[in-house]
Structure formats: structure tokens, C-alpha cells
PDB file of N, CA and C in Angstrom:
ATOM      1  N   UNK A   1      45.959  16.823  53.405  1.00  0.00           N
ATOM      2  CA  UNK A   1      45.136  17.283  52.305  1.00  0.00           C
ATOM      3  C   UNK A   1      44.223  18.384  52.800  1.00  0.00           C
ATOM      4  N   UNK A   2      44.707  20.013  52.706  1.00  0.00           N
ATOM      5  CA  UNK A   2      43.770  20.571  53.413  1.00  0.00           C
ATOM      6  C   UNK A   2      42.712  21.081  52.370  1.00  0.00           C
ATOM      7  N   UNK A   3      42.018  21.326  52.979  1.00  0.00           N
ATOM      8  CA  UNK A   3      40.482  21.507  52.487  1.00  0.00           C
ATOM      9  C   UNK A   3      39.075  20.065  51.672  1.00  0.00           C
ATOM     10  N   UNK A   4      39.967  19.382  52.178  1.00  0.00           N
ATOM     11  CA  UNK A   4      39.320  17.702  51.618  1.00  0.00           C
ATOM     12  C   UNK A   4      37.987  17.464  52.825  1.00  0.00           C
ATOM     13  N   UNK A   5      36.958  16.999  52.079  1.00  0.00           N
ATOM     14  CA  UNK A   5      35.964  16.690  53.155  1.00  0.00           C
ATOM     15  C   UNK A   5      36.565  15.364  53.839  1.00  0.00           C
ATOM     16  N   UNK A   6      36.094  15.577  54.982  1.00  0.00           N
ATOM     17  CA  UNK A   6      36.407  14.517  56.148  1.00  0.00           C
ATOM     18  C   UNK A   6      35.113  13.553  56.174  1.00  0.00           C
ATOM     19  N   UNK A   7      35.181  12.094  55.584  1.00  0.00           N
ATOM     20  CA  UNK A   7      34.274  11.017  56.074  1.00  0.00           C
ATOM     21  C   UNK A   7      34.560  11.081  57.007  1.00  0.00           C
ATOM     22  N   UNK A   8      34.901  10.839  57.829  1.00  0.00           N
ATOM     23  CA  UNK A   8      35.468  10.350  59.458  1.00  0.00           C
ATOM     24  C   UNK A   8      35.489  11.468  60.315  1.00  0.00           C
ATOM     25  N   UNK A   9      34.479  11.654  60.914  1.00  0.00           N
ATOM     26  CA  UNK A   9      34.138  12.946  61.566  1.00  0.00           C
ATOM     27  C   UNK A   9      34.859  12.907  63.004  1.00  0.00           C
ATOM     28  N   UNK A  10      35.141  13.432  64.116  1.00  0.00           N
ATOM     29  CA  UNK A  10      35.432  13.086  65.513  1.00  0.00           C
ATOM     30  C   UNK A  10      34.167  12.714  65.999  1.00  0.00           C
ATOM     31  N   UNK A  11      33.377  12.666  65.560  1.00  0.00           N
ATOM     32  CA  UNK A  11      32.237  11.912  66.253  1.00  0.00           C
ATOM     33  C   UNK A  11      32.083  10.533  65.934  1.00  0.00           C
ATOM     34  N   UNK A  12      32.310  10.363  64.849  1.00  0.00           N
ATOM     35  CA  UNK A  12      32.410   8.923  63.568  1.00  0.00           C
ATOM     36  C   UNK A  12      33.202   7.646  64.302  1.00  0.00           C
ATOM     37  N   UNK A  13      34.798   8.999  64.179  1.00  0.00           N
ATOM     38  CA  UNK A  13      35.635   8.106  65.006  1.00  0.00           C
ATOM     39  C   UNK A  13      35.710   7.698  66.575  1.00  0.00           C
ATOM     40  N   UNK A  14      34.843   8.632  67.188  1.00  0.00           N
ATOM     41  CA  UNK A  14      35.270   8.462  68.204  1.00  0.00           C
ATOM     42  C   UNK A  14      34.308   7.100  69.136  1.00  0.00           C
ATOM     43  N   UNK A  15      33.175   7.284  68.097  1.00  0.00           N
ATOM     44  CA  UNK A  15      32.097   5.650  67.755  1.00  0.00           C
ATOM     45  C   UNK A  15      32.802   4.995  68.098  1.00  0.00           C
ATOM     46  N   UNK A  16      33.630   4.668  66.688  1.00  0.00           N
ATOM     47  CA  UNK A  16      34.367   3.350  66.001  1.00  0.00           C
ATOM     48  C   UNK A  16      35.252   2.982  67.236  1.00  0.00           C
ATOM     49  N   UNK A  17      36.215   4.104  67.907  1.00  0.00           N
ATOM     50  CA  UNK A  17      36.560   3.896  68.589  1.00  0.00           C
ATOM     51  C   UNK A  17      35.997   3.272  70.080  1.00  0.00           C
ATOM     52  N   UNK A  18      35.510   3.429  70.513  1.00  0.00           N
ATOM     53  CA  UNK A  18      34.444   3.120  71.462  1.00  0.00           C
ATOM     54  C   UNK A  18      33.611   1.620  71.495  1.00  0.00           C
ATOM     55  N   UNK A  19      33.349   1.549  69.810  1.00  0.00           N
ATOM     56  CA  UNK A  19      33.125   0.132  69.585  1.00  0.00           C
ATOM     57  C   UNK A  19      34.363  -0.632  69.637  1.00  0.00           C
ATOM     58  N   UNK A  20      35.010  -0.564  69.234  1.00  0.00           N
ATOM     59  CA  UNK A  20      36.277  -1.161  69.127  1.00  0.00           C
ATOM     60  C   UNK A  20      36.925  -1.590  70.236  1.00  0.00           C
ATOM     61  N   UNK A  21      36.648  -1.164  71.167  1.00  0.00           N
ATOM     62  CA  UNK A  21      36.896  -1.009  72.481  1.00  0.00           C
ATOM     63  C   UNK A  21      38.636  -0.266  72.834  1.00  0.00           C
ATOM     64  N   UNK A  22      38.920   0.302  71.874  1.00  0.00           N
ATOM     65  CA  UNK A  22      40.401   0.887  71.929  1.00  0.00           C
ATOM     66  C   UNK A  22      40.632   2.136  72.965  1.00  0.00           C
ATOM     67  N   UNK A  23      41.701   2.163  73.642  1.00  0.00           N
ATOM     68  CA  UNK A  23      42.049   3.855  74.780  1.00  0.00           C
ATOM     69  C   UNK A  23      43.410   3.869  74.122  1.00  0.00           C
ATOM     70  N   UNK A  24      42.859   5.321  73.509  1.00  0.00           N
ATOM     71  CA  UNK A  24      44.012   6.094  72.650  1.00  0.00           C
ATOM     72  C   UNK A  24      43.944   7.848  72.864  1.00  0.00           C
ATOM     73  N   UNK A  25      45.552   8.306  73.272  1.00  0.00           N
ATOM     74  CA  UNK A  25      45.496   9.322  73.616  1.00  0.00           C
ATOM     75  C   UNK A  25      44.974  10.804  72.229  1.00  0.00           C
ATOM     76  N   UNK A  26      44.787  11.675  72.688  1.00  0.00           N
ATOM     77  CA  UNK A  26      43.761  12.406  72.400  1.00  0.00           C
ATOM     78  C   UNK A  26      44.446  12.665  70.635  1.00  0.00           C
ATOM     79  N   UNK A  27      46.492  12.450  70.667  1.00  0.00           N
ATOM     80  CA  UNK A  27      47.101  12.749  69.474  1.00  0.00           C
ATOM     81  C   UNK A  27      46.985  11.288  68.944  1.00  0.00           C
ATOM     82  N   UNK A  28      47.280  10.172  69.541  1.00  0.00           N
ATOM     83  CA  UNK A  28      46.686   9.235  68.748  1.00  0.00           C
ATOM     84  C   UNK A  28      45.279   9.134  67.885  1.00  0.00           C
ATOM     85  N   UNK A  29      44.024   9.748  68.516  1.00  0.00           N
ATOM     86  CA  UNK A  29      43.090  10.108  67.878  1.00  0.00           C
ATOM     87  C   UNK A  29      43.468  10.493  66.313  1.00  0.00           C
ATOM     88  N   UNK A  30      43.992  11.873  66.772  1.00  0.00           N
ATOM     89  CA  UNK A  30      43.509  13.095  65.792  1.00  0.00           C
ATOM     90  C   UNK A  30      44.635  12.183  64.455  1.00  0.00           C
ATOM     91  N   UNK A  31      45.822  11.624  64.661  1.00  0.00           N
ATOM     92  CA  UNK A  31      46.571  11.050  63.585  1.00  0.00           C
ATOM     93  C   UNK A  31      46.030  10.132  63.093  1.00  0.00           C
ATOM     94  N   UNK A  32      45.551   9.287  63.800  1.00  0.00           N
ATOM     95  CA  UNK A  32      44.010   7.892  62.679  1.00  0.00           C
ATOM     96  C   UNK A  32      43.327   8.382  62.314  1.00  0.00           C
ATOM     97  N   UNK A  33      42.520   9.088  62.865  1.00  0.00           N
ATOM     98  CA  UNK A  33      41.497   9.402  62.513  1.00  0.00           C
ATOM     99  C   UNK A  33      42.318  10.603  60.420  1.00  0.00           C
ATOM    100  N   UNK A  34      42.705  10.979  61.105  1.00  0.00           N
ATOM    101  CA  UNK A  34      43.677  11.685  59.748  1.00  0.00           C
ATOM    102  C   UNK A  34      44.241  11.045  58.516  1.00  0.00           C
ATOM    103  N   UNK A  35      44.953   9.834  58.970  1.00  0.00           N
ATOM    104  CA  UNK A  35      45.080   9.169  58.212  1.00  0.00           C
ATOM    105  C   UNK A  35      44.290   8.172  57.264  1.00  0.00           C
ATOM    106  N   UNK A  36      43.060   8.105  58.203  1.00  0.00           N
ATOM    107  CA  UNK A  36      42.139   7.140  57.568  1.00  0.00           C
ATOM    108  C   UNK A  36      41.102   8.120  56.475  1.00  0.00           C
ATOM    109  N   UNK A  37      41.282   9.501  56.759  1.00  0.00           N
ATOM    110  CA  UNK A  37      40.370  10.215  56.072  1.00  0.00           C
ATOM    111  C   UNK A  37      41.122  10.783  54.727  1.00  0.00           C
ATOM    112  N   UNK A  38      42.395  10.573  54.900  1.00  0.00           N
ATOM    113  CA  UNK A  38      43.794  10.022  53.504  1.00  0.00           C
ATOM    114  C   UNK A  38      43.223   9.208  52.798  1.00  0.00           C
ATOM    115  N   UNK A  39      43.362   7.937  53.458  1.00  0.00           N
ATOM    116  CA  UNK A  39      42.852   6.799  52.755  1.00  0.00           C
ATOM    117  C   UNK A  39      42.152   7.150  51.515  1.00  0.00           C
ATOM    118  N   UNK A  40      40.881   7.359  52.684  1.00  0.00           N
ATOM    119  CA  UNK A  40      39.501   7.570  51.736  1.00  0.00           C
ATOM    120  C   UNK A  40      39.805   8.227  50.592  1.00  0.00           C
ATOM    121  N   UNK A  41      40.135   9.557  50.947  1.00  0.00           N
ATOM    122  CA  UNK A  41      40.853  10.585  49.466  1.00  0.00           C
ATOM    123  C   UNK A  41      41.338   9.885  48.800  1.00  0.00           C
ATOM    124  N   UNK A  42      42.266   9.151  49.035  1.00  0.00           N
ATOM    125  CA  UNK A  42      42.694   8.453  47.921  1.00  0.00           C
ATOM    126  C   UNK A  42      41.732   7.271  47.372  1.00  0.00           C
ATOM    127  N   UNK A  43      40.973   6.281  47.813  1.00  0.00           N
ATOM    128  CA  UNK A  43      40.032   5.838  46.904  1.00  0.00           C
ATOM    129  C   UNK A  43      39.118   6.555  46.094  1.00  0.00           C
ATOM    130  N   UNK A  44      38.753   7.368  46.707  1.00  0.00           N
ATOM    131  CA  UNK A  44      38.246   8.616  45.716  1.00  0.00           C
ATOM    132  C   UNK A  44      38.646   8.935  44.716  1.00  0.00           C
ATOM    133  N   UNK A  45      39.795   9.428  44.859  1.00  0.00           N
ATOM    134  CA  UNK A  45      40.779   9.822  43.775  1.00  0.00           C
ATOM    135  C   UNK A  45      40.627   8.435  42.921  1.00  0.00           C
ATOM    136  N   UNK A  46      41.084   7.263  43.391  1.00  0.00           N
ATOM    137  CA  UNK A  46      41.168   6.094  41.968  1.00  0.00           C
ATOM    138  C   UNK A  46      39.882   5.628  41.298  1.00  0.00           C
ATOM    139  N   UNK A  47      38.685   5.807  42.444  1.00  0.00           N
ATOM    140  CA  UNK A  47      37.527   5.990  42.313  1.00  0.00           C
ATOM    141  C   UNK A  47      36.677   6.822  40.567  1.00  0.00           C
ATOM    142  N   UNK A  48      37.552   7.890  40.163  1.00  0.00           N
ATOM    143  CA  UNK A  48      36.822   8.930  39.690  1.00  0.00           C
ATOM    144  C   UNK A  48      37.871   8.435  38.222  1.00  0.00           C
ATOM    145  N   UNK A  49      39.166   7.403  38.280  1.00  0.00           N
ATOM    146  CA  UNK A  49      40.010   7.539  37.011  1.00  0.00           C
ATOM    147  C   UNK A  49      38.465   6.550  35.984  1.00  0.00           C
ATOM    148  N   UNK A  50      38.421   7.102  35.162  1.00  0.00           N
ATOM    149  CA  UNK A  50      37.392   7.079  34.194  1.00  0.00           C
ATOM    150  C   UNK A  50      38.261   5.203  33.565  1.00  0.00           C
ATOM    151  N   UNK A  51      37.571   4.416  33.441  1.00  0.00           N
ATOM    152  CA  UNK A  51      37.978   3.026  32.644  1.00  0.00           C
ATOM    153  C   UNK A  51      37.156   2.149  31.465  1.00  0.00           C
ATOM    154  N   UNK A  52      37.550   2.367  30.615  1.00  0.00           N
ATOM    155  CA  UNK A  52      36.926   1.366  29.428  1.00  0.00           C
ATOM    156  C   UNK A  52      35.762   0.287  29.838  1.00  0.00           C
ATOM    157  N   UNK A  53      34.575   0.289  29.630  1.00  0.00           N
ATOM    158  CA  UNK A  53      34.035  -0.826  30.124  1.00  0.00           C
ATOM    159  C   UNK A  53      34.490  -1.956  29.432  1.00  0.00           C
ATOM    160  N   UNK A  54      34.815  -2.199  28.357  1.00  0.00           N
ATOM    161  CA  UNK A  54      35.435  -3.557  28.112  1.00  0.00           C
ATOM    162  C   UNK A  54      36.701  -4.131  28.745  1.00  0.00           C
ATOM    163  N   UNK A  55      37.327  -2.794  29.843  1.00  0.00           N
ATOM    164  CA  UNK A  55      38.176  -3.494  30.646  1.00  0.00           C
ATOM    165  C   UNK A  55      37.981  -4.682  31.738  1.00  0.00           C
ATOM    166  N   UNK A  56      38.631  -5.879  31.770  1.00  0.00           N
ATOM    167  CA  UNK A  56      38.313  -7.056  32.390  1.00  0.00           C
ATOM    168  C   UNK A  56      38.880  -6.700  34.245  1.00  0.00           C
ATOM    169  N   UNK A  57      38.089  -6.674  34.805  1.00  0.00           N
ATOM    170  CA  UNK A  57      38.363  -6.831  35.867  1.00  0.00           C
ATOM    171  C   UNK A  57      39.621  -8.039  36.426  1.00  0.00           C
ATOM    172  N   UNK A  58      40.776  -7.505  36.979  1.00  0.00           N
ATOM    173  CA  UNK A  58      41.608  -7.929  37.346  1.00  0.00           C
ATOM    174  C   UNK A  58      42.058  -8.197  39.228  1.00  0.00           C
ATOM    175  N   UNK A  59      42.443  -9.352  39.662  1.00  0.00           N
ATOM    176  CA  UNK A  59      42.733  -9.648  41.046  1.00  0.00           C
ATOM    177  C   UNK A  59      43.742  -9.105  41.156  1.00  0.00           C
ATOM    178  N   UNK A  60      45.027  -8.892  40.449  1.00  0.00           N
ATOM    179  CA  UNK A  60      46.522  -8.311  40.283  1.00  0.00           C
ATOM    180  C   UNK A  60      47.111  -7.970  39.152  1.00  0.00           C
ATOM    181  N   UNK A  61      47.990  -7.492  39.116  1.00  0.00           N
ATOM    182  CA  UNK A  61      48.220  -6.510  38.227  1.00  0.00           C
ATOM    183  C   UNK A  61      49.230  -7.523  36.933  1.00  0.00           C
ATOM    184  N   UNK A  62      49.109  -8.478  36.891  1.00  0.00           N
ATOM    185  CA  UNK A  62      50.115  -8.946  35.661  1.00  0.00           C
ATOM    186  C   UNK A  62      49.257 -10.294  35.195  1.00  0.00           C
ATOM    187  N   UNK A  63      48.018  -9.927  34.365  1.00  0.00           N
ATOM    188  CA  UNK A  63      47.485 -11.210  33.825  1.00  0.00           C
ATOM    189  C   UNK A  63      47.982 -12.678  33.027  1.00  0.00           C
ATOM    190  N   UNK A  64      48.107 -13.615  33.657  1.00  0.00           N
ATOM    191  CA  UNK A  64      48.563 -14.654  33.029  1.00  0.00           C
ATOM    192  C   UNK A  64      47.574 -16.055  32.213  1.00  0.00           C
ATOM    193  N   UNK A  65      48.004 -15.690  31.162  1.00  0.00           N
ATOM    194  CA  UNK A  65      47.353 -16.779  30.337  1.00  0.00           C
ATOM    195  C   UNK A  65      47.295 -18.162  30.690  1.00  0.00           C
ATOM    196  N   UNK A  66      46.297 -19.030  30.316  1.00  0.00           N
ATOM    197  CA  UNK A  66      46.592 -20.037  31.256  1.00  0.00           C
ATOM    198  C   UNK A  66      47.381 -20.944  30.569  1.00  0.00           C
ATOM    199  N   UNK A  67      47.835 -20.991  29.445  1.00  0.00           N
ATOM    200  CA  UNK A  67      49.351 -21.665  29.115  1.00  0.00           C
ATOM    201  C   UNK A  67      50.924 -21.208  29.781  1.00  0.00           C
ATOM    202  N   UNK A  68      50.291 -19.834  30.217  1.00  0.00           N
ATOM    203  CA  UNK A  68      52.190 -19.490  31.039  1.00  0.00           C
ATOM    204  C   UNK A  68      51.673 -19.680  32.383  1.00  0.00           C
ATOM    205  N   UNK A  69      50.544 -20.138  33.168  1.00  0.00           N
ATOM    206  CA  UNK A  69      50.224 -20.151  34.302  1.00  0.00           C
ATOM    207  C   UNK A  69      51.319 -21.245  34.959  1.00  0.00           C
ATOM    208  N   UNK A  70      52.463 -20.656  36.148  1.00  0.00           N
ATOM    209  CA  UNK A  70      53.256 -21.926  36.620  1.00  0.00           C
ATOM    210  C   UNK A  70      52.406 -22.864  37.435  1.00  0.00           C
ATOM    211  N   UNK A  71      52.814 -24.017  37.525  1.00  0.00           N
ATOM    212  CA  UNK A  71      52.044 -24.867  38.479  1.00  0.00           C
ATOM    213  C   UNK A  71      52.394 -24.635  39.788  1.00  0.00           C
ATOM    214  N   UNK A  72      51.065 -25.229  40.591  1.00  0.00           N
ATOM    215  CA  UNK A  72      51.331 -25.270  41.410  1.00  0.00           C
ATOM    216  C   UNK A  72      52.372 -26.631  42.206  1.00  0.00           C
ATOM    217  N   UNK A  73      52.517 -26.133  43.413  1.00  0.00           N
ATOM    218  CA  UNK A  73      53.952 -26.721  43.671  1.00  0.00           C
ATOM    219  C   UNK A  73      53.156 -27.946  44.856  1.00  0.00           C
ATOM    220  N   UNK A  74      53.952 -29.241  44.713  1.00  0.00           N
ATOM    221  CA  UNK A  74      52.752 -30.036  45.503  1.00  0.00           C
ATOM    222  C   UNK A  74      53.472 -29.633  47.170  1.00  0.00           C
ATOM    223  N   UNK A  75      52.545 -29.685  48.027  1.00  0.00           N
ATOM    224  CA  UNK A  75      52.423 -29.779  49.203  1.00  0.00           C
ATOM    225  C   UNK A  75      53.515 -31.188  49.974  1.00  0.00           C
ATOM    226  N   UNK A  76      54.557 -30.440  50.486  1.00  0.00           N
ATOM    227  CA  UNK A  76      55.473 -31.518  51.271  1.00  0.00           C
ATOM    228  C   UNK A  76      55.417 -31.306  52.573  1.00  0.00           C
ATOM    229  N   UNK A  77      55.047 -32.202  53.471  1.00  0.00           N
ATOM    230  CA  UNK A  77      54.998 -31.993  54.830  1.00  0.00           C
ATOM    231  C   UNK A  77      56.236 -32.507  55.482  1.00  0.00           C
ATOM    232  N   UNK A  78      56.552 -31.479  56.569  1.00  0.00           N
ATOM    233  CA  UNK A  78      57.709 -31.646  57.435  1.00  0.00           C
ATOM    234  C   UNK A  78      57.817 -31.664  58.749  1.00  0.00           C
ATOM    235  N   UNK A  79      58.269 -32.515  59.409  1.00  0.00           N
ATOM    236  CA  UNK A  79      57.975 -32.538  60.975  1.00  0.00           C
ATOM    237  C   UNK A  79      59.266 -30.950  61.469  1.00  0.00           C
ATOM    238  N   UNK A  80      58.484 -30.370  62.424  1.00  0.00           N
ATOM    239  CA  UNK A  80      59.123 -29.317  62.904  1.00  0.00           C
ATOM    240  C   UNK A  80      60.642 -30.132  63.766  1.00  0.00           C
ATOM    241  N   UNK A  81      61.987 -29.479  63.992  1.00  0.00           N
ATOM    242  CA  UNK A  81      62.720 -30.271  64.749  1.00  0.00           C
ATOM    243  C   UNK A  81      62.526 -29.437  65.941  1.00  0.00           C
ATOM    244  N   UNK A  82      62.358 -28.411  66.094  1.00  0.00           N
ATOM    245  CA  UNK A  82      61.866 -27.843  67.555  1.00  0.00           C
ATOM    246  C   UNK A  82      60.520 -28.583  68.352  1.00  0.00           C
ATOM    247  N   UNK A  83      59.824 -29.024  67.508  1.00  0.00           N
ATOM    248  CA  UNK A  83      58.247 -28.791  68.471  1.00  0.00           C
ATOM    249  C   UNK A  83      58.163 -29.083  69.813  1.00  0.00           C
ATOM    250  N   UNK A  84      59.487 -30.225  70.175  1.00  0.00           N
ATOM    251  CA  UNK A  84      59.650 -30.351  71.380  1.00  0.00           C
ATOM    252  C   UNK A  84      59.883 -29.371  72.442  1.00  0.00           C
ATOM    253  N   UNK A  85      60.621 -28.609  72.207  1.00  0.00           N
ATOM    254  CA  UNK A  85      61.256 -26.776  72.408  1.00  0.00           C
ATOM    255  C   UNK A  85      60.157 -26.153  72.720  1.00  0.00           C
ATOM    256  N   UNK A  86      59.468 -26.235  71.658  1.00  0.00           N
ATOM    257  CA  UNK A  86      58.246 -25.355  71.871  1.00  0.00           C
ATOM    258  C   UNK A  86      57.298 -25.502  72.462  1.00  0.00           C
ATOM    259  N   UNK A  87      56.728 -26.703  72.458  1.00  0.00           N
ATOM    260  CA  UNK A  87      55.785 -27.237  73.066  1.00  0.00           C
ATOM    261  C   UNK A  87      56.185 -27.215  74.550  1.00  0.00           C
ATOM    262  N   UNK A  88      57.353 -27.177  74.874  1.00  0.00           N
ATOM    263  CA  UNK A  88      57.801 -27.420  76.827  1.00  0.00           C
ATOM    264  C   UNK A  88      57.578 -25.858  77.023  1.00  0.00           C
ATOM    265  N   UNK A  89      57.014 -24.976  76.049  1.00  0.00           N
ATOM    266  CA  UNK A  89      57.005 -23.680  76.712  1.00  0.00           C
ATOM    267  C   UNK A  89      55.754 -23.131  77.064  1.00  0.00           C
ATOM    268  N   UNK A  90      54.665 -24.278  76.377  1.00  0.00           N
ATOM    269  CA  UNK A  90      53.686 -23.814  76.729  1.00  0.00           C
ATOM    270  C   UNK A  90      53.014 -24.373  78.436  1.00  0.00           C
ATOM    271  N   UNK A  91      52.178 -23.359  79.076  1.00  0.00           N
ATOM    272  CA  UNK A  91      51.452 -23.620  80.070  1.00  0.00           C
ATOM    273  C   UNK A  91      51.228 -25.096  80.327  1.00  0.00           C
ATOM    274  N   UNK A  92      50.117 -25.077  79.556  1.00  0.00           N
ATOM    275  CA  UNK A  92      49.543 -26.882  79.604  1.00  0.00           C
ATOM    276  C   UNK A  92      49.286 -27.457  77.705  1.00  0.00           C
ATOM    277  N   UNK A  93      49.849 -28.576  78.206  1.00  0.00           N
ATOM    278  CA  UNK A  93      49.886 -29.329  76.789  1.00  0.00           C
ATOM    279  C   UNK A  93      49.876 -30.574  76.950  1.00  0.00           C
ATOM    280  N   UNK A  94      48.263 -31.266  76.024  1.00  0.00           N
ATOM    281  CA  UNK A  94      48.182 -32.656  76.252  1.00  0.00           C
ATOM    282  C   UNK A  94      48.039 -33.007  75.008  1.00  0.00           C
ATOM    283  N   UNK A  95      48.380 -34.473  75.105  1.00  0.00           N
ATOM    284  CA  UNK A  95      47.915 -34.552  73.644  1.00  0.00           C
ATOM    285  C   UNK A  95      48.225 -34.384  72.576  1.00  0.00           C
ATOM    286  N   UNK A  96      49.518 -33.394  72.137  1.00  0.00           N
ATOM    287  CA  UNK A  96      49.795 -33.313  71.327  1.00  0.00           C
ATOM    288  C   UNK A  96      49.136 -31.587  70.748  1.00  0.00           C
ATOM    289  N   UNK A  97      48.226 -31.055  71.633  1.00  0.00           N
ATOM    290  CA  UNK A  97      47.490 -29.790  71.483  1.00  0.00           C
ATOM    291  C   UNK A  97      48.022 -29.156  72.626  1.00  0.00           C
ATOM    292  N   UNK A  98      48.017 -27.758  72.485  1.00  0.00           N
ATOM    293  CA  UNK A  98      48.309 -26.736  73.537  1.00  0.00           C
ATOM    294  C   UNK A  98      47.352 -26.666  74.274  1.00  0.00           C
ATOM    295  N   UNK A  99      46.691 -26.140  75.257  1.00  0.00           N
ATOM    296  CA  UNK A  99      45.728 -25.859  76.093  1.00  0.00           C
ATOM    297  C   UNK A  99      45.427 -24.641  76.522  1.00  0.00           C
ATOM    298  N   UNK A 100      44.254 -23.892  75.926  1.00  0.00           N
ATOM    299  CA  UNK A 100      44.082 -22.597  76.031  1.00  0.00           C
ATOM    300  C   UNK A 100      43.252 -22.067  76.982  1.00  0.00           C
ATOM    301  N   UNK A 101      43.673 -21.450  78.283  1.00  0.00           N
ATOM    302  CA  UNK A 101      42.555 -21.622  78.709  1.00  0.00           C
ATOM    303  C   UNK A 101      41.281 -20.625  78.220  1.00  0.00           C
ATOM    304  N   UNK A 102      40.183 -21.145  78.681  1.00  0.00           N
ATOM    305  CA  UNK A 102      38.934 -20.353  78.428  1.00  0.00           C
ATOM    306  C   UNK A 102      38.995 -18.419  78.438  1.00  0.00           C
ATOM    307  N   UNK A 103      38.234 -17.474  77.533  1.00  0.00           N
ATOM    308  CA  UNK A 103      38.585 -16.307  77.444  1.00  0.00           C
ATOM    309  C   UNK A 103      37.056 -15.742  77.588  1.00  0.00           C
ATOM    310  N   UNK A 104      36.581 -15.144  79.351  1.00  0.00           N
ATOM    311  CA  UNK A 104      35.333 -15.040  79.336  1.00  0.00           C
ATOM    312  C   UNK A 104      34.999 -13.414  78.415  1.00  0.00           C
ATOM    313  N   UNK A 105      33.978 -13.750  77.963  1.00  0.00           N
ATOM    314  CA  UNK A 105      33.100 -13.046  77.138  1.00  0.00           C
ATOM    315  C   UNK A 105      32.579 -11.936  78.104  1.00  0.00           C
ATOM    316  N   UNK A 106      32.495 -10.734  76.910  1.00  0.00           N
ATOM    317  CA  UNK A 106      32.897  -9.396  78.059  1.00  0.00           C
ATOM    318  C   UNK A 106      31.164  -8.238  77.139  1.00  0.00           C
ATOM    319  N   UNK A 107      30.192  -8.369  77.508  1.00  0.00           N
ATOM    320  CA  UNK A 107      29.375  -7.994  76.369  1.00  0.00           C
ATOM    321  C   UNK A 107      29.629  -5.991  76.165  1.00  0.00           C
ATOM    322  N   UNK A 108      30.078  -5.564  74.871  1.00  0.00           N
ATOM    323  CA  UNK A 108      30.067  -4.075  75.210  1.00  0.00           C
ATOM    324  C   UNK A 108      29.049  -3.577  74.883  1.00  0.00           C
ATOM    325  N   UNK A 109      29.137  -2.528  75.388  1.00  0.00           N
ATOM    326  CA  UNK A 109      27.752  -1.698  75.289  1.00  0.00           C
ATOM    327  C   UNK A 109      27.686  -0.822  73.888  1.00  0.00           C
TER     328      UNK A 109
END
């Protein structure tokens, strides 16, 4: 989109990046950072389509009345036939739980 203002400045991103703690080469940069400043344009863009205020705010796009609403489906539980399989692949496993070990905490700056 050329000539579109850029939210996402190389300084912005290169924050986010930094917070994030991500190492991405200099074309990886410039293509996120690009794409995410797409994005934006485009909320913008849906941003500005003008809408009826008596329009009802919707979660998805095909409202269902609550007489055609299908039910929900009850919950059947099933024992896995692998878990044995799986479970012999992990490290350590007691109990019936995997064993994770501890993941020391790294504070960033």
C-alpha cells in the first residue's frame, strides 16, 4: 500500500521486537513489520464502513434464533488407546502425569 501511513514505525517495531525477545534477520524485519502495518490499513479501512446504529452487534456472521439454535452435543469421554505409547516417550512420568522439568525465569530488560 504505497503512500499509507505506517503505525509501526522501525523504531515501534524494533521495541516490540526487543520486548518480545525475538532475533530476526534485517528482511524478516522489514516483511512484519510490513505486513502488520497491512493489517492495520485494513482495520481502518473496515473501521471507517459507516453502520446503522440500530445494527445489533454480532460474534459471527450468520445469526441464529434461538428456536433453530442446534443443541449442544453431550460430552462423551474416551480412554486414548495409545496413552501407553505415549506416555513411554516421555522423559519422566509418574503418576499418571508427565513431569516437566522446572523452566528458570530469565528477567528482560
Amino acid at each position: 500500500m504505497p503512500g499509507h501511513k505506517e503505525d509501526i514505525t522501525p523504531e515501534v517495531f524494533n521495541h516490540l521486537v526487543q520486548l518480545a525477545a525475538l532475533e530476526l534477520e534485517n528482511s524478516q524485519s522489514e516483511y512484519l513489520r510490513s505486513e502488520l502495518n497491512k493489517q492495520l490499513a485494513s482495520i481502518r479501512e473496515l473501521e471507517a464502513i459507516k453502520l446503522e446504529e440500530s445494527l445489533p452487534a454480532a460474534s459471527h456472521g450468520v445469526p441464529y434464533p434461538p428456536e433453530h439454535k442446534p443443541a449442544l452435543r453431550e460430552d462423551e469421554w474416551e480412554t486414548c488407546p495409545e496413552a501407553k505409547a505415549i506416555t513411554a516417550q516421555a522423559p519422566q512420568f509418574e503418576d499418571g502425569y508427565i513431569i516437566v522439568p522446572d523452566i528458570p525465569h530469565t528477567t528482560l530488560e
